[in-house]
Protein backbone atom coordinates (compact mmCIF):
# COMPACT_ATOMS: atom_id res chain seq x y z
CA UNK A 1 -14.59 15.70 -8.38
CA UNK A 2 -11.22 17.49 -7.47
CA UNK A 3 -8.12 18.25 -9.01
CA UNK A 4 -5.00 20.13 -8.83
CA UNK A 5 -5.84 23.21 -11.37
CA UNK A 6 -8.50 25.59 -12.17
CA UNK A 7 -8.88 24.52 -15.78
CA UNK A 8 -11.20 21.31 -15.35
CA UNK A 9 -9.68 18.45 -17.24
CA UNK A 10 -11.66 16.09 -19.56
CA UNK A 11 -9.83 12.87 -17.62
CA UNK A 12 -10.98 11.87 -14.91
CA UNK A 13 -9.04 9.11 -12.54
CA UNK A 14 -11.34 6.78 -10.46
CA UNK A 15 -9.37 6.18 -6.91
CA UNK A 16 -10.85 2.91 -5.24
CA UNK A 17 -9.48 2.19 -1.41
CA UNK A 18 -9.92 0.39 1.59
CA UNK A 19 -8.99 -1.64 3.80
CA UNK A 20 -7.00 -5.44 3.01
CA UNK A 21 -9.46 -8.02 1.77
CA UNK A 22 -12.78 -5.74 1.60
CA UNK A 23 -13.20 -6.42 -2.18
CA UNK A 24 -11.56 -3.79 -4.04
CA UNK A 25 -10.04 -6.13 -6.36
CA UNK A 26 -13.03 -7.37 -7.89
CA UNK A 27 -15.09 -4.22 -7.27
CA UNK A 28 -12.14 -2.55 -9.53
CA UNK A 29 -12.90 -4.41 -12.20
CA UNK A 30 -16.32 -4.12 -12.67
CA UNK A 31 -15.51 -0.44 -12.40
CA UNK A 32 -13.01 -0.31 -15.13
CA UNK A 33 -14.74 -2.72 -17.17
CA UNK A 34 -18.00 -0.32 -16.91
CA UNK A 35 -15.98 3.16 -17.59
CA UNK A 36 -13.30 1.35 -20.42
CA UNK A 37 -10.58 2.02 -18.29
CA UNK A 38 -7.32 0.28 -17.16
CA UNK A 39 -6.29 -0.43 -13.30
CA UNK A 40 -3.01 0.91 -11.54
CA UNK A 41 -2.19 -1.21 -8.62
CA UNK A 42 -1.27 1.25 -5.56
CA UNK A 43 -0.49 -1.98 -3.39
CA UNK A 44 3.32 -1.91 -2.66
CA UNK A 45 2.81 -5.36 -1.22
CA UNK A 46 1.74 -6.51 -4.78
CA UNK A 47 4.14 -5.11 -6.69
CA UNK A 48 7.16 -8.04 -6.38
CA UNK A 49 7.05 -10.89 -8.25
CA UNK A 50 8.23 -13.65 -6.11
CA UNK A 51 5.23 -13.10 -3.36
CA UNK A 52 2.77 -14.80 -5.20
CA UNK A 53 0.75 -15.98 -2.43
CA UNK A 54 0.87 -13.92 1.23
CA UNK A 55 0.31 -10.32 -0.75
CA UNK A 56 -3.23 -11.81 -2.53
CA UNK A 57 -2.55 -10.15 -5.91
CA UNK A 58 -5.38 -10.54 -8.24
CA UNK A 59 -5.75 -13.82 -10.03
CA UNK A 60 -4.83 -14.87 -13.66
CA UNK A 61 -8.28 -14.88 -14.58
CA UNK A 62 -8.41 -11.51 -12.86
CA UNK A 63 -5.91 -10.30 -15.11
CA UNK A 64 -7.75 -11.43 -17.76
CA UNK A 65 -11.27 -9.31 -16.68
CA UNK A 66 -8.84 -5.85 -16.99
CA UNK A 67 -5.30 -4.39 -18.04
CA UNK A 68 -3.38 -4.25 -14.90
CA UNK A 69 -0.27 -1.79 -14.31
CA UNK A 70 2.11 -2.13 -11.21
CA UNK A 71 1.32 -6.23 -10.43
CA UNK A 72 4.53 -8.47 -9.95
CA UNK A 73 6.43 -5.92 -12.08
CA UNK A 74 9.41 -5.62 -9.39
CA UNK A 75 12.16 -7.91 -7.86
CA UNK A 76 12.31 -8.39 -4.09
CA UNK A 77 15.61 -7.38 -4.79
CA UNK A 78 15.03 -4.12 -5.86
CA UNK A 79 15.08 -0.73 -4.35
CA UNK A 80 11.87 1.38 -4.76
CA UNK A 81 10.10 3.79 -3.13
CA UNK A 82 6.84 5.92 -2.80
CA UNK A 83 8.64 8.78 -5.07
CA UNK A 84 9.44 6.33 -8.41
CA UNK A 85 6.17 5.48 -7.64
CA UNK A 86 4.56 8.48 -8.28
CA UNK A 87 6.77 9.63 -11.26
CA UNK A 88 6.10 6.44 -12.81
CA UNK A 89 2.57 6.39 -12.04
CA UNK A 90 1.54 9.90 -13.47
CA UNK A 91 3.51 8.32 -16.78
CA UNK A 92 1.38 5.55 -16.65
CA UNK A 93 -2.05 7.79 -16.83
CA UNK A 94 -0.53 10.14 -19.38
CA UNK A 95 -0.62 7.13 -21.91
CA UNK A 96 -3.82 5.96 -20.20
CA UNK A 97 -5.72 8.88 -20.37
CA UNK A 98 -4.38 9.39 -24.83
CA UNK A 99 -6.78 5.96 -25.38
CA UNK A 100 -9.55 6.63 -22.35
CA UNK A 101 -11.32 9.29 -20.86
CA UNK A 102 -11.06 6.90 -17.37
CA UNK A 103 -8.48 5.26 -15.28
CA UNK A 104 -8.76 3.18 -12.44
CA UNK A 105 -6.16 3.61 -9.59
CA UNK A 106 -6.43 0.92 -6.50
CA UNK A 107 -4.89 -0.05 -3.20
CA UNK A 108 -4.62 -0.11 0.01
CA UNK A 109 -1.48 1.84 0.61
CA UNK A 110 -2.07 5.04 1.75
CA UNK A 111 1.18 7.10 0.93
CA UNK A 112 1.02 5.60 -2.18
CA UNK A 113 -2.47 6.81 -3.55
CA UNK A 114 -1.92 10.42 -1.87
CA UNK A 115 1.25 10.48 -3.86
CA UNK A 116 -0.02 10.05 -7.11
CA UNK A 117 -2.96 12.12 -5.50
CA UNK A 118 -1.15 15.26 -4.32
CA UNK A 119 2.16 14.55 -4.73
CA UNK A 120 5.09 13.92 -2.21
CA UNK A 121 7.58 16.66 -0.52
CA UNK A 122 11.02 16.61 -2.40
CA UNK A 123 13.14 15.10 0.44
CA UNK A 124 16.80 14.09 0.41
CA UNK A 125 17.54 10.54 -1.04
CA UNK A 126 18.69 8.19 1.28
CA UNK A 127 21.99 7.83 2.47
CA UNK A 128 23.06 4.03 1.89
CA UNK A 129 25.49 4.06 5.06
CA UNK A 130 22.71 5.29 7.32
CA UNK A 131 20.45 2.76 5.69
CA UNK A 132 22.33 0.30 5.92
CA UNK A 133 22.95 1.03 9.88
CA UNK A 134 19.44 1.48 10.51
CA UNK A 135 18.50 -1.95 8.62
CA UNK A 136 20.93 -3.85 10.54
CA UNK A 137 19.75 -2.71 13.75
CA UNK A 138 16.04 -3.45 12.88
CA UNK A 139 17.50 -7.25 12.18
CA UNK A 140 19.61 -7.75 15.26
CA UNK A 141 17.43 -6.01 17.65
CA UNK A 142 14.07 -5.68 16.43
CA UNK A 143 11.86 -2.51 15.58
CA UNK A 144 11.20 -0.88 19.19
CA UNK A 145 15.29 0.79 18.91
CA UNK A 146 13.53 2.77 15.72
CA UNK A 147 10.46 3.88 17.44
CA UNK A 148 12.81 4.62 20.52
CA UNK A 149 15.45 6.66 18.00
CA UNK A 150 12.81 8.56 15.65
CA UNK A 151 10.43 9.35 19.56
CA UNK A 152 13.64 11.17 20.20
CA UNK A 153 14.54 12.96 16.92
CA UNK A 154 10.85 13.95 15.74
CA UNK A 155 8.33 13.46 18.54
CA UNK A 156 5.48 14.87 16.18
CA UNK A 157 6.26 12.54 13.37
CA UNK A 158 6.45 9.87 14.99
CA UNK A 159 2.72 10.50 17.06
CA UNK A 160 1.41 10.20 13.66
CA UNK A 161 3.25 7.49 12.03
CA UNK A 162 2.95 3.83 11.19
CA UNK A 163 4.67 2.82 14.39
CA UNK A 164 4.53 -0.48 12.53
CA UNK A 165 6.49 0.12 9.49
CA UNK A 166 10.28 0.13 9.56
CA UNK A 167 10.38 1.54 6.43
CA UNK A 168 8.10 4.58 7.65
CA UNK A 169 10.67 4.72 10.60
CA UNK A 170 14.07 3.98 9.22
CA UNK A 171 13.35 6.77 6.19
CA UNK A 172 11.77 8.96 8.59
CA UNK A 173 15.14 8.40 11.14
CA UNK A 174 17.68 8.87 8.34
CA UNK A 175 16.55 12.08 6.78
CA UNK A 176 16.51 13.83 10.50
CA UNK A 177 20.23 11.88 10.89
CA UNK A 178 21.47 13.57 7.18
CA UNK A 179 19.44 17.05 7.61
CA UNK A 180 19.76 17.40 10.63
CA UNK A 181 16.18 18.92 10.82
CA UNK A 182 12.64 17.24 11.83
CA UNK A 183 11.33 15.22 9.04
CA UNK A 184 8.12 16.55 10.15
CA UNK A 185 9.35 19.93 9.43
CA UNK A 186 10.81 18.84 5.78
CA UNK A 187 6.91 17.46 4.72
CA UNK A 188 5.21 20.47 3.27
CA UNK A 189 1.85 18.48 2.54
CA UNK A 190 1.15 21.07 -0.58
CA UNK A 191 -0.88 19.71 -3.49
CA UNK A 192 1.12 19.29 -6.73
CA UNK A 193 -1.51 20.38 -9.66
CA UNK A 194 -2.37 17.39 -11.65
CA UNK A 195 -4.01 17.53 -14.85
CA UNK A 196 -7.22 14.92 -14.12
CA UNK A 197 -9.85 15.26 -12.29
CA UNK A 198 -10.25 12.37 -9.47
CA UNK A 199 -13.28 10.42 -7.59
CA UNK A 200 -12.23 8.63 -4.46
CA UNK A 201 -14.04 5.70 -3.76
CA UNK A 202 -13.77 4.02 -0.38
CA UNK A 203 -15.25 0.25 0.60
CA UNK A 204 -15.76 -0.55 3.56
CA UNK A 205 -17.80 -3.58 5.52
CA UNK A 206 -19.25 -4.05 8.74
CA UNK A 207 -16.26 -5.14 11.12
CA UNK A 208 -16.95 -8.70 11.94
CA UNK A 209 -17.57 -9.45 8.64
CA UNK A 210 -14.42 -8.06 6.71
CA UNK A 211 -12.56 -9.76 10.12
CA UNK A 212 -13.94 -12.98 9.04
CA UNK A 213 -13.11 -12.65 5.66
CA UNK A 214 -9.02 -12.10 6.49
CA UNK A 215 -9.51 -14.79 8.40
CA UNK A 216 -10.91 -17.04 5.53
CA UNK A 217 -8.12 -15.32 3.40
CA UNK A 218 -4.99 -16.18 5.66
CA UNK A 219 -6.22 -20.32 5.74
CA UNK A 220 -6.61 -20.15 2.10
CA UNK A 221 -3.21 -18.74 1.71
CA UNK A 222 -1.67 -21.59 3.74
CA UNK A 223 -3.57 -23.76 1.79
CA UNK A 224 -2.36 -22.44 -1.10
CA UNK A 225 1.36 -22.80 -0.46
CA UNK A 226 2.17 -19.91 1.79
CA UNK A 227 4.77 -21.74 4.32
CA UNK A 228 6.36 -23.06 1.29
CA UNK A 229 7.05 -19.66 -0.50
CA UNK A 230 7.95 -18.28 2.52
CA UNK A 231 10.50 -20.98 3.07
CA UNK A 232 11.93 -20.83 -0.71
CA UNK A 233 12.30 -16.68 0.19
CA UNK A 234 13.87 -17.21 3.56
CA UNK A 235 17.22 -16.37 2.50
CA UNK A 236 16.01 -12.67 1.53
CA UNK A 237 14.50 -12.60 4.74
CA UNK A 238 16.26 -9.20 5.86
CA UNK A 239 14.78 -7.49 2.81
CA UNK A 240 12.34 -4.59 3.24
CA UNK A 241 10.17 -6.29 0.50
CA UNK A 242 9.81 -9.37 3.01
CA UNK A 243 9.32 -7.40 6.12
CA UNK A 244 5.50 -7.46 5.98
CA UNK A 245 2.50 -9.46 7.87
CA UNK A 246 2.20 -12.59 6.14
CA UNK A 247 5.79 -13.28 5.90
CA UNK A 248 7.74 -12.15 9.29
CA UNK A 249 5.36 -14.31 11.44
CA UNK A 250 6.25 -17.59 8.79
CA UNK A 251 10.20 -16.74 9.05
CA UNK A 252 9.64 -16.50 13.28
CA UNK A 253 7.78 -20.13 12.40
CA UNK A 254 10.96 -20.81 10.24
CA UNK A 255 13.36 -19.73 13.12
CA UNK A 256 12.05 -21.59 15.88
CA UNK A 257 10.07 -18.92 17.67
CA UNK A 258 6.37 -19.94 17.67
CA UNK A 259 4.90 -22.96 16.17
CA UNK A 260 2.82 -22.85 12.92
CA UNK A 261 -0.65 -22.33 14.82
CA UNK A 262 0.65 -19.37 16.49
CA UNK A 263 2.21 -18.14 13.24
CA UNK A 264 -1.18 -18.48 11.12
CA UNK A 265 -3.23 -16.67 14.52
CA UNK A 266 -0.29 -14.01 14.07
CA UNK A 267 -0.93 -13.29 10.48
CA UNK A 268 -4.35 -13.13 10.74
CA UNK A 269 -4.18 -10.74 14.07
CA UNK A 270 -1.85 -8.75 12.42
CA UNK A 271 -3.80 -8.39 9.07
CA UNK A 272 -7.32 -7.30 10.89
CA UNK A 273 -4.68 -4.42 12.75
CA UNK A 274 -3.06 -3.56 9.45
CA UNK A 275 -6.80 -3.30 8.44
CA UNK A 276 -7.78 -1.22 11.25
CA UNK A 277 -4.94 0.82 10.56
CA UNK A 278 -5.49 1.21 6.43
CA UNK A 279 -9.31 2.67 8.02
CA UNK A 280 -8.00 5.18 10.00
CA UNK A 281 -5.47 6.77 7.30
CA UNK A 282 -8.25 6.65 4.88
CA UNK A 283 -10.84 7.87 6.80
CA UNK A 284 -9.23 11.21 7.60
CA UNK A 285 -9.62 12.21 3.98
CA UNK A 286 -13.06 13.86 3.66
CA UNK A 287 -12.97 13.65 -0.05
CA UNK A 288 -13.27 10.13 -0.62
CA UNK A 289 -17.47 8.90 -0.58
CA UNK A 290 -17.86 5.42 1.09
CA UNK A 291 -19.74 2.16 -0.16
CA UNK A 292 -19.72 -1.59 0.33
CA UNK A 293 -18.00 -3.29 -2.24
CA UNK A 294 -21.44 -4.91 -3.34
CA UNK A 295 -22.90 -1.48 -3.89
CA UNK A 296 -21.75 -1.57 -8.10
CA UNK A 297 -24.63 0.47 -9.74
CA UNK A 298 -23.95 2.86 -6.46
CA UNK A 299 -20.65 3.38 -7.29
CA UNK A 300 -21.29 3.96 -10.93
CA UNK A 301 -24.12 6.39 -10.41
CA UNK A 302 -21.81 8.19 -8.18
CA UNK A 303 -19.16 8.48 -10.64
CA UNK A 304 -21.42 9.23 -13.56
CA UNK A 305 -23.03 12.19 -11.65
């Protein structure tokens, strides 16, 4: 276990991550079904409410198996970020942890479980001019002008970031544009005590076979509807919310710019690098014990030792 103070809590907070599609939906209810507990999503793609299909949020009958926190509770339209996600998370296990001696946090995005895990450095708020700027050059001229623009105002932030993620770049771009300072010398990266003790679970599968299953996933999504929720969102297109595999590659469908196999091979080569990618962050963290997803009474062992 590990936590923030010397005084060991009584509380302990079960963190389950891993890589898009592995399992850790249905692994995270077994867990918090087994240890009375209640889940926190740490999926930003999950948290809007209109994308219902391309972020795979757990099922209705999902729902059902667990309490859920963080799941469709946000507009597309609305601003958020991985700080009101962490001071609304820790609020969220305060009341948890009055009725439970367990909580279950899961997801796939990195920042946002190390945020509620060790906090996040206290960094300007954005400026909306900047913001604004930055967006609109992402949407006229695509994301290689950010990677070119933060290369050149933070070369050792940007060797280490999501070169992927606009939103990594743009906030990364307009705090060195407002400072005037290196955002890499603004991070701090010291622990904020928290008052819980935590077990980091990781899941994991043998390559081919998690690559398989995204590509199961992605056919049953267009199955399921995805071109047509994509369509019904295309006028919100320029939204961070919307700027995320699944959806970009249906809007360049939408626009004209590949045809819908190309899209669907798109998503589904973009999802197994995203996946790649979620490995990598996770896998630098030495604290967190790996299983497959299968491995229940593993996992539960583990925690109960």
């Amino acid at each position: 276990m590990i936590n923030g103070d010397d005084t060991p809590p009584d509380k302990t907070l079960i963190v389950i991550v891993g890589p898009t599609a592995v399992g850790k939906t249905s692994c995270s209810i077994r867990i918090a079904q087994m240890f009375d507990a209640e889940i926190v999503s740490a999926d930003s793609r999950q948290f809007y409410s209109e994308l219902n299909i391309g972020t795979a949020p757990p099922s209705e009958k999902e729902l059902q198996l667990a309490k859920h926190h963080f799941i469709g509770h946000l507009s597309i339209n609305k601003e958020y970020n991985v700080y009101r996600f962490e001071t609304e998370a820790l609020v969220i296990f305060e009341h948890l942890f009055k009725k439970s001696q367990y909580a279950v946090m899961v997801g796939g995005s990195g920042l946002y479980i190390n945020a509620v895990c060790y906090g996040i450095d206290d960094l300007p708020d954005p400026d909306a001019v900047v913001r604004k700027e930055l967006n609109q050059l992402l949407e006229n001229e695509g994301i290689e002008p950010l990677r070119e623009q933060l290369a050149g105002l933070d070369p050792q932030y940007f060797a280490v970031v999501d070169q992927e993620n606009p939103k990594r770049l743009i906030r990364a771009i307009e705090v060195c544009l407002t400072t005037g300072k290196k955002y890499s010398d603004l991070r701090k990266n010291r622990s904020k005590p928290r008052r819980f003790n935590m077990i980091k679970i990781g899941l994991n599968r043998e390559r081919n076979d998690l690559f398989e299953i995204i590509n199961q996933r992605v056919d049953k999504m267009i199955e399921n509807g995805l071109v047509e929720e994509v369509r019904s969102l295309y006028s919100y297109k320029h939204l961070n919310a919307l700027n995320t595999v699944g959806y970009k590659e249906i809007f360049d469908y939408l626009d004209g710019k590949n045809d819908l196999e190309r899209a669907i091979e798109n998503i589904k080569t973009n999802t197994r690098r995203y996946a790649k990618r979620q490995l990598v962050w996770f896998k630098k963290d030495p604290t967190i014990k790996w299983f497959h997803p299968d491995e229940t009474d593993e996992i539960i062992n583990f925690i109960n030792a």
